[in-house]
Protein backbone atom coordinates (compact mmCIF):
# COMPACT_ATOMS: atom_id res chain seq x y z
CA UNK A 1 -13.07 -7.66 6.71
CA UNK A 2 -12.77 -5.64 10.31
CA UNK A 3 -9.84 -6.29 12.00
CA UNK A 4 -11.81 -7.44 15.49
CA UNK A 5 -9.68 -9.87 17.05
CA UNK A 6 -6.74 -9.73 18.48
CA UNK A 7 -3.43 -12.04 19.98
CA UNK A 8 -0.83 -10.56 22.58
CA UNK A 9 1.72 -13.12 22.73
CA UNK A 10 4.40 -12.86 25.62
CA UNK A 11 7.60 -14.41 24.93
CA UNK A 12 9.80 -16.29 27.95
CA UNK A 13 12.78 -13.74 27.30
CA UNK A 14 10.12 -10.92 28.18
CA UNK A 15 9.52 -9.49 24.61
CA UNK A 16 6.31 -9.49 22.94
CA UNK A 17 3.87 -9.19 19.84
CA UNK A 18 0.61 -8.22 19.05
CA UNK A 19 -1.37 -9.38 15.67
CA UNK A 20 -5.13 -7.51 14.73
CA UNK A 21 -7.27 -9.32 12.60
CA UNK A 22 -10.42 -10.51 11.41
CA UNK A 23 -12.68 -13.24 12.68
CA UNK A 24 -11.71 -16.75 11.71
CA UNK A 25 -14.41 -18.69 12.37
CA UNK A 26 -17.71 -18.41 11.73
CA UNK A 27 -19.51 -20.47 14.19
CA UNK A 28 -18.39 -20.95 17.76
CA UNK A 29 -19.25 -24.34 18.44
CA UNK A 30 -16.21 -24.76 16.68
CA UNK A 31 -14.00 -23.52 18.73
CA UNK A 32 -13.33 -25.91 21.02
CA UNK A 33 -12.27 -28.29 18.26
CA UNK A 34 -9.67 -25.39 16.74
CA UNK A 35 -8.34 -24.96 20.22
CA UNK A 36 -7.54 -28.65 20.26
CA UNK A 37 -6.48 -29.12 16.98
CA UNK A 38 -4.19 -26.16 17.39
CA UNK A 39 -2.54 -27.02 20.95
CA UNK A 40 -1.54 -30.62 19.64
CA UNK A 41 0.94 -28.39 17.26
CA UNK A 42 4.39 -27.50 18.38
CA UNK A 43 4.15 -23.88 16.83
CA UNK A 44 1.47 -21.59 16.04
CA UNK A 45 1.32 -19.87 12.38
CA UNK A 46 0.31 -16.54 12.00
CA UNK A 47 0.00 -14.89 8.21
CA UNK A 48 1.08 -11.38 8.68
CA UNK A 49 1.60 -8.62 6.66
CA UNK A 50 2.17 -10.90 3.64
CA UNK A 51 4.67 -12.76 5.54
CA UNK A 52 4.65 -16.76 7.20
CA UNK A 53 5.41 -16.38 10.53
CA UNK A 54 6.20 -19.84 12.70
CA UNK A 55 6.60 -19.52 16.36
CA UNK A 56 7.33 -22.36 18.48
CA UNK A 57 5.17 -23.24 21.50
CA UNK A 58 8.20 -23.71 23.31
CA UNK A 59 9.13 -19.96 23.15
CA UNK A 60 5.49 -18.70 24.18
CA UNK A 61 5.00 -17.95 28.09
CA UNK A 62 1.33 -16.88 27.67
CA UNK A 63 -1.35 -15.78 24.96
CA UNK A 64 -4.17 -13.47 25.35
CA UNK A 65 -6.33 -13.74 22.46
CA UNK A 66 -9.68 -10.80 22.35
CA UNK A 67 -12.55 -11.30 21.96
CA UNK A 68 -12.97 -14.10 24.05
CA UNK A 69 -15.86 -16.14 21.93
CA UNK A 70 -19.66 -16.68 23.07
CA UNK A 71 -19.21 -20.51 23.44
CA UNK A 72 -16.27 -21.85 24.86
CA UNK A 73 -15.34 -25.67 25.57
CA UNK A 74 -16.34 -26.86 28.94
CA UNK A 75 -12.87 -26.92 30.39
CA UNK A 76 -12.25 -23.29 30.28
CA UNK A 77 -12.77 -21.20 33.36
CA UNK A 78 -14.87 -18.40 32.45
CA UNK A 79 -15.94 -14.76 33.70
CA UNK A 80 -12.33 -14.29 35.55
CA UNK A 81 -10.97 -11.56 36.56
CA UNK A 82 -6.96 -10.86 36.39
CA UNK A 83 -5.86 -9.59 39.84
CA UNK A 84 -1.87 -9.08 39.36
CA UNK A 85 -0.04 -9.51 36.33
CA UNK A 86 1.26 -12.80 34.82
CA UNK A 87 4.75 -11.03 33.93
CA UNK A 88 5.74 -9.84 36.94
C-alpha cells in the first residue's frame, strides 16, 4: 500500500512526531463515526515500525492529520486557512 497519509503530532513539552502511512478507511462517510469513536479514548494507538505505540491524549497539544478526507462530519470547519502558527 502507498504511504499517503500522514499525522504530525505536537506534544505540550514542545517535541514532536510524524507517522506516514496508508489509507485506513475505505469509505469516507465513515469518518465521522472513527473520529468519534476515537476521541472518546484517552490515548491514541499508532502501529509503527513493528512496534505498539500508546500516547495519551493528555500529552497531545494538537494533531494535524493529511489528507484531510472528501467528506467530513458536519461540525468541522472546513476550507481554513492557518494564519500564524499554533506553537508559537
Amino acid at each position: 500500500m502507498t504511504k499517503d497519509r500522514g499525522l504530525s503530532i505536537h506534544f505540550n513539552d514542545g517535541s514532536k512526531v510524524t507517522f506516514s502511512f496508508p489509507k485506513q478507511i475505505t469509505h469516507d462517510e465513515l469518518v465521522a463515526g472513527r473520529l468519534d469513536k476515537l476521541m472518546e479514548k484517552k490515548a491514541l494507538v499508532v502501529e509503527a515500525d513493528g512496534a505498539l505505540m500508546v500516547i495519551p491524549f493528555s500529552n497531545i497539544k494538537y494533531m494535524q492529520l493529511y489528507a484531510a478526507p472528501q467528506k467530513l462530519p458536519d461540525y468541522v470547519i472546513k476550507d481554513a486557512t492557518v494564519d500564524a502558527a499554533m506553537d508559537a
